[in-house]
C-alpha atoms as a PDB file:
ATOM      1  CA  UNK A   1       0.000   0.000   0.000  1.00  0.00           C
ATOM      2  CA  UNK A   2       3.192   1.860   1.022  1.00  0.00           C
ATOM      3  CA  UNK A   3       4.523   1.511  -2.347  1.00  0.00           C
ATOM      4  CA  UNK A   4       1.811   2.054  -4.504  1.00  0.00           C
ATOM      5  CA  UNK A   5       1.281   5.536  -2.519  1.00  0.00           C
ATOM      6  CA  UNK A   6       4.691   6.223  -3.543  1.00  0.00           C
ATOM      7  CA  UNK A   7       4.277   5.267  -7.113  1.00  0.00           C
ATOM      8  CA  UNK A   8       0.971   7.570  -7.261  1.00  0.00           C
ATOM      9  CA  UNK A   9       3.270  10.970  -6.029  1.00  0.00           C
ATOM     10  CA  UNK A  10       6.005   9.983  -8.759  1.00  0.00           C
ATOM     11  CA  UNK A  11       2.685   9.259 -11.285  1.00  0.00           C
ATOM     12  CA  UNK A  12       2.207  12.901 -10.368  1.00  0.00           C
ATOM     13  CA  UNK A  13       5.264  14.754  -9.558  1.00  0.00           C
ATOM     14  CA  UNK A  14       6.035  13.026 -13.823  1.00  0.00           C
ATOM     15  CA  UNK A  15       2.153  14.578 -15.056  1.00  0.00           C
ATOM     16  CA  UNK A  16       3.162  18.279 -13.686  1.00  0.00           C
ATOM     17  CA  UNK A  17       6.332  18.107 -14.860  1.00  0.00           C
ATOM     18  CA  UNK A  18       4.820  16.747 -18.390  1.00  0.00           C
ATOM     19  CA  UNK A  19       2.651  19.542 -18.393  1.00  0.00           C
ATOM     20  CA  UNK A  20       5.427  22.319 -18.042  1.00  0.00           C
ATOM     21  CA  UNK A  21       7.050  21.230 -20.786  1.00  0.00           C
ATOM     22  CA  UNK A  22       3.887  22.224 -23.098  1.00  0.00           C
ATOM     23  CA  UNK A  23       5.339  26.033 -23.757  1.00  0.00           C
ATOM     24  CA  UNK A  24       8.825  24.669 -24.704  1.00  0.00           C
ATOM     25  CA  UNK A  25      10.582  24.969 -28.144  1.00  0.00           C
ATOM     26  CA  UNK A  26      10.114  21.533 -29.742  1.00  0.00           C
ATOM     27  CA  UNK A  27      13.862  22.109 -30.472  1.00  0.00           C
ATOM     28  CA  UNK A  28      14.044  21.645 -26.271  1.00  0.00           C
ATOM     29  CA  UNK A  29      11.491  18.240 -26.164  1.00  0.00           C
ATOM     30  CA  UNK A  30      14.354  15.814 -26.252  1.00  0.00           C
ATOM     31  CA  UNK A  31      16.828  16.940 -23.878  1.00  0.00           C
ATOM     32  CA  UNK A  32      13.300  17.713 -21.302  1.00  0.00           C
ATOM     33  CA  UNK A  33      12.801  14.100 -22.391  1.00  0.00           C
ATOM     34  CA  UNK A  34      15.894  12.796 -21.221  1.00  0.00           C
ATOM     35  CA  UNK A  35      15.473  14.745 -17.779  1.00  0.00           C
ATOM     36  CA  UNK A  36      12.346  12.680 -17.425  1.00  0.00           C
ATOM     37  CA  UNK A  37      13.835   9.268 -17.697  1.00  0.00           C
ATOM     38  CA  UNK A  38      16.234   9.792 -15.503  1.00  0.00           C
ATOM     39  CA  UNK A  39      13.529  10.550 -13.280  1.00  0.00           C
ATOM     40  CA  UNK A  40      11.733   6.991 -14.181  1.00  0.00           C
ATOM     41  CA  UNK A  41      14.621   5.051 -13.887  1.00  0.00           C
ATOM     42  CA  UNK A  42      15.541   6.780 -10.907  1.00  0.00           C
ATOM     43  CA  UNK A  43      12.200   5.381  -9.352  1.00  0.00           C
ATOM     44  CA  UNK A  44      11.867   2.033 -10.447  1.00  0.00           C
ATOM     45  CA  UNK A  45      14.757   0.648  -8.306  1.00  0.00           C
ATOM     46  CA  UNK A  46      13.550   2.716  -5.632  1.00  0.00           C
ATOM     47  CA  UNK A  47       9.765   1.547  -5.464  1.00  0.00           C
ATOM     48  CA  UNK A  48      10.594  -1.743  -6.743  1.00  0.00           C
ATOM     49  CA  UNK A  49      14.006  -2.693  -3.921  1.00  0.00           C
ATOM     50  CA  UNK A  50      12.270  -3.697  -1.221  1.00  0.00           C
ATOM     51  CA  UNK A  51      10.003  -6.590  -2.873  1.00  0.00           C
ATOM     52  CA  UNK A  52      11.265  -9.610  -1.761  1.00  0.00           C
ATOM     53  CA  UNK A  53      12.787 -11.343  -5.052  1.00  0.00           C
ATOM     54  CA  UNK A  54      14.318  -8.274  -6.333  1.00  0.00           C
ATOM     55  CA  UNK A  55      17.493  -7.577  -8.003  1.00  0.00           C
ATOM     56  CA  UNK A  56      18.415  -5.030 -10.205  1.00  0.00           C
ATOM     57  CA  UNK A  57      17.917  -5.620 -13.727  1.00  0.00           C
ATOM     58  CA  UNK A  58      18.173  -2.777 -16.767  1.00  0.00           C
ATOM     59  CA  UNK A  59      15.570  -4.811 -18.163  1.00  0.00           C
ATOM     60  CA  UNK A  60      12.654  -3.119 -16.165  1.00  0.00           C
ATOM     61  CA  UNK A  61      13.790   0.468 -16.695  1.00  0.00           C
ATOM     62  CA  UNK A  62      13.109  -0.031 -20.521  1.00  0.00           C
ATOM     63  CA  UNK A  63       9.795   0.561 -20.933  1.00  0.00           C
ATOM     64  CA  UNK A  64       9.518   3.345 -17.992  1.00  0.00           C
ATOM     65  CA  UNK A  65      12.337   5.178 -20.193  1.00  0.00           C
ATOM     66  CA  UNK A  66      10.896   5.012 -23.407  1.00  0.00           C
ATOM     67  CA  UNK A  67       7.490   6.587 -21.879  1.00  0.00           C
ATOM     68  CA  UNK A  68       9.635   9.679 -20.434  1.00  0.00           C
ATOM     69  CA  UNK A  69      10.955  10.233 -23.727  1.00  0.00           C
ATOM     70  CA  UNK A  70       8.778  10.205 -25.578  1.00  0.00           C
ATOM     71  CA  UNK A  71       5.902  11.727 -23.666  1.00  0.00           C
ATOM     72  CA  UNK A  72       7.135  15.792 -24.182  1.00  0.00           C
ATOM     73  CA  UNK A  73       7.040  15.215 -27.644  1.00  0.00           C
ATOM     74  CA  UNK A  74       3.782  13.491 -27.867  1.00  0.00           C
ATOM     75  CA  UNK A  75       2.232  15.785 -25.410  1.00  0.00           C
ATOM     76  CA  UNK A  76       3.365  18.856 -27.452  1.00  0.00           C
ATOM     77  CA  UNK A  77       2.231  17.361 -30.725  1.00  0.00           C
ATOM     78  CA  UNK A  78      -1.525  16.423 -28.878  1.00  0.00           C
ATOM     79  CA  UNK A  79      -1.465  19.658 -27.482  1.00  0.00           C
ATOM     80  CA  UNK A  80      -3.869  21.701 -30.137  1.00  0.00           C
ATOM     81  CA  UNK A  81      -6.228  18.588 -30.495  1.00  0.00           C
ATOM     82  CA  UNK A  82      -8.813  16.794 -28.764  1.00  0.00           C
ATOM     83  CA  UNK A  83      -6.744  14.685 -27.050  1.00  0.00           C
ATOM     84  CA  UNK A  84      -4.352  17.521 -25.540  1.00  0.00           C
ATOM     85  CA  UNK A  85      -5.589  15.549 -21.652  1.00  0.00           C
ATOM     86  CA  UNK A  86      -4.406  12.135 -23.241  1.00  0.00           C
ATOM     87  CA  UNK A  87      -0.953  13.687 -24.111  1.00  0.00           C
ATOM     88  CA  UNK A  88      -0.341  15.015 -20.424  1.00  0.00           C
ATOM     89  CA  UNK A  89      -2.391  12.801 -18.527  1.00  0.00           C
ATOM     90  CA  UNK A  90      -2.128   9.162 -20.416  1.00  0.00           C
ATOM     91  CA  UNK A  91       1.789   8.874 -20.006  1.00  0.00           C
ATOM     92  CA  UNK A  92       1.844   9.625 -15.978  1.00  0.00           C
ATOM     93  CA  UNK A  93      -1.189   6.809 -15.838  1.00  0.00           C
ATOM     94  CA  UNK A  94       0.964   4.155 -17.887  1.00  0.00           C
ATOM     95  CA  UNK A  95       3.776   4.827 -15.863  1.00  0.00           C
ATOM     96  CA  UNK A  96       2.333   3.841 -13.068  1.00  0.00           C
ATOM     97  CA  UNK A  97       0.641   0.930 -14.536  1.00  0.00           C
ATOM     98  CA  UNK A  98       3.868  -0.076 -15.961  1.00  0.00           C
ATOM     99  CA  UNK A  99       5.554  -0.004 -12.454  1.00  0.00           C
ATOM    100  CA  UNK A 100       3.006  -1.354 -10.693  1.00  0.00           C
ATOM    101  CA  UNK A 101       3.139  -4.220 -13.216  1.00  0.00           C
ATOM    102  CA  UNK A 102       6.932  -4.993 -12.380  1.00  0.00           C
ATOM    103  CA  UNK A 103       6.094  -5.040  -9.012  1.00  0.00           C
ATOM    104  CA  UNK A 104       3.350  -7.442  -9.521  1.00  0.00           C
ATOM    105  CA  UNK A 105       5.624  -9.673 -11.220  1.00  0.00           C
ATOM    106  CA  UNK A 106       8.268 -10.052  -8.366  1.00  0.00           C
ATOM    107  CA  UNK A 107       5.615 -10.619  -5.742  1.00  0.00           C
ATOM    108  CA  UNK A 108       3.420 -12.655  -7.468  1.00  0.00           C
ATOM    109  CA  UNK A 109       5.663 -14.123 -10.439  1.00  0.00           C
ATOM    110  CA  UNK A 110       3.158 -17.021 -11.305  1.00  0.00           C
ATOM    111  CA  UNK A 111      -0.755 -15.969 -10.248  1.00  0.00           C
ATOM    112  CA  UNK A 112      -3.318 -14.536 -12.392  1.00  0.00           C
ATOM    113  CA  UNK A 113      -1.980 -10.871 -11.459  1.00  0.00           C
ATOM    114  CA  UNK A 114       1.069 -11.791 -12.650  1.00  0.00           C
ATOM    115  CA  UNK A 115      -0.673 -12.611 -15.964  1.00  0.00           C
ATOM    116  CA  UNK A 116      -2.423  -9.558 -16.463  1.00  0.00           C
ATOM    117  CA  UNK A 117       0.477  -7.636 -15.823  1.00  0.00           C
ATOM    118  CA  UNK A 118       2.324  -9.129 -18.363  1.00  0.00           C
ATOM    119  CA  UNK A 119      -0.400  -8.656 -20.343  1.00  0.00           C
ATOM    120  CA  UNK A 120      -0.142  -4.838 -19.815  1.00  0.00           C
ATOM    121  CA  UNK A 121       3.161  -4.704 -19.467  1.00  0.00           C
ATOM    122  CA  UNK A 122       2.990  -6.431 -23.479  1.00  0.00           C
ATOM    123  CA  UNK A 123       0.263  -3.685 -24.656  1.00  0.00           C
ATOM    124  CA  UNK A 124       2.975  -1.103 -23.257  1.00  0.00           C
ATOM    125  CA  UNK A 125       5.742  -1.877 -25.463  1.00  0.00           C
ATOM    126  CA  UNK A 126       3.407  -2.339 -28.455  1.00  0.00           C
ATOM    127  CA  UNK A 127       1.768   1.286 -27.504  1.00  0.00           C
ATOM    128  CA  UNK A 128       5.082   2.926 -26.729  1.00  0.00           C
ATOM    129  CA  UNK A 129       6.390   1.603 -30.158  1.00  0.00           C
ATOM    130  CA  UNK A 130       3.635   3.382 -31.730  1.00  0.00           C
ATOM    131  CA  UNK A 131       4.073   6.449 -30.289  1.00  0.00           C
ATOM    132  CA  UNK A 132       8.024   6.019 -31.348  1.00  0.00           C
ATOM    133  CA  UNK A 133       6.916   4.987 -35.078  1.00  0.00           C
ATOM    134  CA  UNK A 134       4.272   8.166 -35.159  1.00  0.00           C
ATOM    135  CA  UNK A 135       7.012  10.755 -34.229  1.00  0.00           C
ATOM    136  CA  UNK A 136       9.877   9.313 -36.189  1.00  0.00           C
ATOM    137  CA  UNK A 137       7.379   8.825 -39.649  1.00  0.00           C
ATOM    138  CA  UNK A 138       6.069  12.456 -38.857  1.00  0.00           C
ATOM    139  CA  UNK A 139       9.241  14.148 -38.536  1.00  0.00           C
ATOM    140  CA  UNK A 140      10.781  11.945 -41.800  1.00  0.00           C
ATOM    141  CA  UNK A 141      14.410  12.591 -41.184  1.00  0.00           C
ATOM    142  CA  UNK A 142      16.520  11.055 -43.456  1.00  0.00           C
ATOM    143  CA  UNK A 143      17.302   7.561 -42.858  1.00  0.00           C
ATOM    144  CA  UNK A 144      20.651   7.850 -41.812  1.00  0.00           C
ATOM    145  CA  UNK A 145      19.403   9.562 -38.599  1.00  0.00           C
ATOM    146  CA  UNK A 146      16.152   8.085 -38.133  1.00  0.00           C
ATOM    147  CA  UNK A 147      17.249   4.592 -38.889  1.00  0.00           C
ATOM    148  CA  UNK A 148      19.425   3.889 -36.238  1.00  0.00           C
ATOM    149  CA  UNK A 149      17.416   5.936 -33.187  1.00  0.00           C
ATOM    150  CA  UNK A 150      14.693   3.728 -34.888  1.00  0.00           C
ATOM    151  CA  UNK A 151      16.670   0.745 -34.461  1.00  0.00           C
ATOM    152  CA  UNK A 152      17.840   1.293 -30.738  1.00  0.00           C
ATOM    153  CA  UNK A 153      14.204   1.927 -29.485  1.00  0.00           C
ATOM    154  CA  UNK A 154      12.869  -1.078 -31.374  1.00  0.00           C
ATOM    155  CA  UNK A 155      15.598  -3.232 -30.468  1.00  0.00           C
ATOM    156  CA  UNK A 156      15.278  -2.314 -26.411  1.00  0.00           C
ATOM    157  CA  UNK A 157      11.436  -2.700 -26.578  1.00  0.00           C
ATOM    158  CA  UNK A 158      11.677  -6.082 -28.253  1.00  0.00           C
ATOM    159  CA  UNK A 159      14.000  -7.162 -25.193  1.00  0.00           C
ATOM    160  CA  UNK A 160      12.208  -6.080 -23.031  1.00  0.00           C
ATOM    161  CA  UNK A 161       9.113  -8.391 -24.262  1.00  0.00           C
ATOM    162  CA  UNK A 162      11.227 -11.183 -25.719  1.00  0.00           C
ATOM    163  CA  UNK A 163      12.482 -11.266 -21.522  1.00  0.00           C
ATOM    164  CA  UNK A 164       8.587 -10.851 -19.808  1.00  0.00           C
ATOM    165  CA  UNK A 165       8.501 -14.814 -19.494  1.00  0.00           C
ATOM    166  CA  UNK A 166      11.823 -15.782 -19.544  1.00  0.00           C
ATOM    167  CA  UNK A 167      15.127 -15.317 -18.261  1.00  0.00           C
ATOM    168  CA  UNK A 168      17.779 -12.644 -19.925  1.00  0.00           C
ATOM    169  CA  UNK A 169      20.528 -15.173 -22.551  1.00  0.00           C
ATOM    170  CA  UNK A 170      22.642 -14.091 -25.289  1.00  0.00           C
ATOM    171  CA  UNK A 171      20.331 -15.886 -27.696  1.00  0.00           C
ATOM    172  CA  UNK A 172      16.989 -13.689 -26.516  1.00  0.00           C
ATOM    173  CA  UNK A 173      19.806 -10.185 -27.132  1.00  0.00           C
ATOM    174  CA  UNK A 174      20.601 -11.426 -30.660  1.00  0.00           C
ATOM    175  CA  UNK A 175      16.772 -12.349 -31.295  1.00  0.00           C
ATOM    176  CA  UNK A 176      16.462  -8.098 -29.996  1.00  0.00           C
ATOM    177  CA  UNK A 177      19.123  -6.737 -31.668  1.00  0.00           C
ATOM    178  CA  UNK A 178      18.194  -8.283 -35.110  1.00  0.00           C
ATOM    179  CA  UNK A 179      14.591  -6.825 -34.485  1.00  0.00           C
ATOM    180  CA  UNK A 180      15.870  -3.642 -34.422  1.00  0.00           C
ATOM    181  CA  UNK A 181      18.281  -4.014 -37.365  1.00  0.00           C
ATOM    182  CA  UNK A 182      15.245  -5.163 -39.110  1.00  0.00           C
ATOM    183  CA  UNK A 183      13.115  -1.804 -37.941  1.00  0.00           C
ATOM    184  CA  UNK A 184      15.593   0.169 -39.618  1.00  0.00           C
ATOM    185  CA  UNK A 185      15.639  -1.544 -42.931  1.00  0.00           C
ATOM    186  CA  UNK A 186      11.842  -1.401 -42.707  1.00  0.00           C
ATOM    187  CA  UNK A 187      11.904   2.757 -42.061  1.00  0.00           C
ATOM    188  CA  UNK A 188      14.647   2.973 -45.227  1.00  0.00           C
ATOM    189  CA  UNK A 189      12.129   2.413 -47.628  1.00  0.00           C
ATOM    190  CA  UNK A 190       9.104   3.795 -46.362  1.00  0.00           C
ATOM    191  CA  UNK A 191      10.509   7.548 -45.917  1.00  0.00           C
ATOM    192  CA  UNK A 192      10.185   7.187 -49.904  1.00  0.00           C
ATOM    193  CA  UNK A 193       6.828   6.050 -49.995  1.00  0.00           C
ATOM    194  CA  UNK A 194       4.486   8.829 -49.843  1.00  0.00           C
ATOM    195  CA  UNK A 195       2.312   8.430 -46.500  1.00  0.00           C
ATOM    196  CA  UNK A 196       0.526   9.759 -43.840  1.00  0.00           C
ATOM    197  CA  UNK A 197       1.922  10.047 -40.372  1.00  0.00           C
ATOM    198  CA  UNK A 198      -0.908   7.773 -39.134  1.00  0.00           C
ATOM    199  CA  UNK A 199      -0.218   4.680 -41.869  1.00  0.00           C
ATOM    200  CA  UNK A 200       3.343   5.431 -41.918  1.00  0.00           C
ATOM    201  CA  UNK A 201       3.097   4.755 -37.845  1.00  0.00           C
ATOM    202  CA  UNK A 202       0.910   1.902 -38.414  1.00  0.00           C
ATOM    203  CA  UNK A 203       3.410   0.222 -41.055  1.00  0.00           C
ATOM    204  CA  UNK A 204       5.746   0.052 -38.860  1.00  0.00           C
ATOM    205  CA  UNK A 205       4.038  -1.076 -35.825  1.00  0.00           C
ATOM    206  CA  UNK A 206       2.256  -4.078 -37.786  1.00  0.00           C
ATOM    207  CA  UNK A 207       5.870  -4.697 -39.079  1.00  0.00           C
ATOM    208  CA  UNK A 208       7.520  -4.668 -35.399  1.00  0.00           C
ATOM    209  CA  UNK A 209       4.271  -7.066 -34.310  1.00  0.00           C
ATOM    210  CA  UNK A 210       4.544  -9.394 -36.842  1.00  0.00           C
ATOM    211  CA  UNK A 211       8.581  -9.859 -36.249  1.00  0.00           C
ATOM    212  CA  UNK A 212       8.368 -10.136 -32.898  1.00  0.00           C
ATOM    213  CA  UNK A 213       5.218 -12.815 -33.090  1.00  0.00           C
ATOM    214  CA  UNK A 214       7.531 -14.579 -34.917  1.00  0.00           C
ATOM    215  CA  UNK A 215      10.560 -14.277 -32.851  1.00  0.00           C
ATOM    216  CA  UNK A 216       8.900 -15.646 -29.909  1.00  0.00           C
ATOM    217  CA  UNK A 217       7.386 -18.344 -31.231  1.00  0.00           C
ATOM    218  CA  UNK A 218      11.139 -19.333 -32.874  1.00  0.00           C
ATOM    219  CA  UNK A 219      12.660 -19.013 -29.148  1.00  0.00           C
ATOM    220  CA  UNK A 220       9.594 -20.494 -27.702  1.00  0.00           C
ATOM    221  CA  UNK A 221      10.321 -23.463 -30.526  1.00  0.00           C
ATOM    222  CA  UNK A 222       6.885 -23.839 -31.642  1.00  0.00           C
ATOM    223  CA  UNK A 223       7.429 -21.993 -34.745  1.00  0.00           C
ATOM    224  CA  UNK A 224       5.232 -23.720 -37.292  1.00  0.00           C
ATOM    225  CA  UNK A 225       4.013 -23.828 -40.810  1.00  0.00           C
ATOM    226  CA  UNK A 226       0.477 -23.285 -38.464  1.00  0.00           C
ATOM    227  CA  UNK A 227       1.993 -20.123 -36.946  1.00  0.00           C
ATOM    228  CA  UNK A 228       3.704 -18.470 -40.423  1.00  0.00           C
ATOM    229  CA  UNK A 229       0.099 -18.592 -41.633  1.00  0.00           C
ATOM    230  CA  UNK A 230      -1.465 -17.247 -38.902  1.00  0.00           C
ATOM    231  CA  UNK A 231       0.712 -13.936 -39.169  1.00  0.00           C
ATOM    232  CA  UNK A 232       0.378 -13.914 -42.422  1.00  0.00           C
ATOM    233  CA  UNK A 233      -2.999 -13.385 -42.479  1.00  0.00           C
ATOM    234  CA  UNK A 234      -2.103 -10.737 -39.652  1.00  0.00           C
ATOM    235  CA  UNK A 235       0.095  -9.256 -41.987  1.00  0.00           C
ATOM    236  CA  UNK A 236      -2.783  -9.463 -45.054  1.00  0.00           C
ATOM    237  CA  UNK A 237      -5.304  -7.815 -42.593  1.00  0.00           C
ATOM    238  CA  UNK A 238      -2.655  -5.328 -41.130  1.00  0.00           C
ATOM    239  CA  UNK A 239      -2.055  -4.189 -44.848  1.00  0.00           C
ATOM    240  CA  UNK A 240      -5.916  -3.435 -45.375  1.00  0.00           C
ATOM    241  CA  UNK A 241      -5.711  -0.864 -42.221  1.00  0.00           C
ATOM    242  CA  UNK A 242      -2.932   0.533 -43.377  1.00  0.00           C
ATOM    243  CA  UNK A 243      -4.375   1.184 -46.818  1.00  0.00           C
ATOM    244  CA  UNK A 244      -7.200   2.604 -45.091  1.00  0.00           C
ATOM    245  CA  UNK A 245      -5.514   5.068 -43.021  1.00  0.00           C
ATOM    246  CA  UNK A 246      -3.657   6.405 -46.071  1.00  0.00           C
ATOM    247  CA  UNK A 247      -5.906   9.202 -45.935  1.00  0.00           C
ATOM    248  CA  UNK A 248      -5.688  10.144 -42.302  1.00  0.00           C
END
């Protein structure tokens, strides 16, 4: 109870500090970015220490850090629209359920809770890559810029849910860091294809999904002729949304 107090003043302390970053030069976003994960990292260890089962693992500040940095630039870019509350209220709230999740996972590594945050912890990464893909497609810096920032993020997400139900090996980094090679070649191409931020965005998420479907069910060994269809069809359907959003 203690600790989820705790979690609620850093949920917070992270929305006001969000919200003064709205007047800022975009040119400034970034750097206020980086000030904010270092204030999520910071925390995780320090909410998440005194659970019985814990040791310190870079693994769990992934996620936390790639909300902070993102969220000034998301929040700035939601900040004329309808959804200006989303931008400065939605990445406090997923910081805290993110946190919370972790800590459901060391003290209750194999009950339903433990489930359902994984489950959460899973829709995270996917919606934290899309914020990633959105920004990066929208501000269409050339590739040699935008591929490798692209690659890092993608690569560090897909760790972080290549690891959510099993240990950290070599094998699971290699599985990662190809995943984020592979983001990059997939960007290369599409900042000469003429589309909108939203399809653009949703290219590359359905692109990071289907890779990672794949690379879990290859480390899981259950890859199967059964499972290549399956995302195929993914893929087939995936393709008809992106078509449609073409226009947005």
């Amino acid at each position: 109870m203690i600790q989820q107090q705790r979690l609620l003043v850093l949920a917070v302390i992270f929305t006001m500090a969000l919200g003064l970053s709205l007047p800022l030069n975009a040119a400034v976003l970034p750097f206020y970015g980086v000030a904010l994960a270092v204030l999520a990292c910071a925390a995780v260890p320090y909410l998440l220490h005194m659970q019985q089962g814990w040791d310190f693992s870079a693994l769990r500040l992934i996620i936390p850090a790639a909300i902070a940095l993102a969220s000034p630039s998301v929040a700035h870019e939601l900040e004329n629209g309808p959804f200006r509350l989303v931008g400065v209220f939605g990445p406090g709230a997923l910081l805290y359920a993110v946190i919370l999740s972790e800590y459901v996972l060391l003290a209750s590594p194999g009950a339903v809770q433990a489930q359902a945050a994984n489950l959460l912890l899973t829709l995270a990464v996917y919606g934290v890559a899309l914020s990633w893909y959105l920004l990066t497609y929208e501000v269409k810096e050339r590739s040699v810029i935008s591929g490798p920032l692209l690659a890092v993020v993608s690569g560090a997400l897909a760790l972080r849910l290549l690891t959510l139900d099993r240990p950290f090996d070599w094998k699971t980094n290699w599985y990662a860091a190809a995943a984020g090679l592979a983001m990059a070649e997939v960007l290369w191409p599409l900042n000469y294809w003429v589309l909108g931020v939203v399809a653009g965005g949703l290219a590359l998420l359905l692109s990071f999904y289907v890779l990672l479907g794949l690379m879990r069910q290859l480390i899981a060994g259950q890859f199967s002729q059964a499972v290549l269809l399956e995302y195929g069809w993914v893929s087939l359907a995936g393709v008809v949304v992106v078509f449609g959003a073409t226009r947005l």
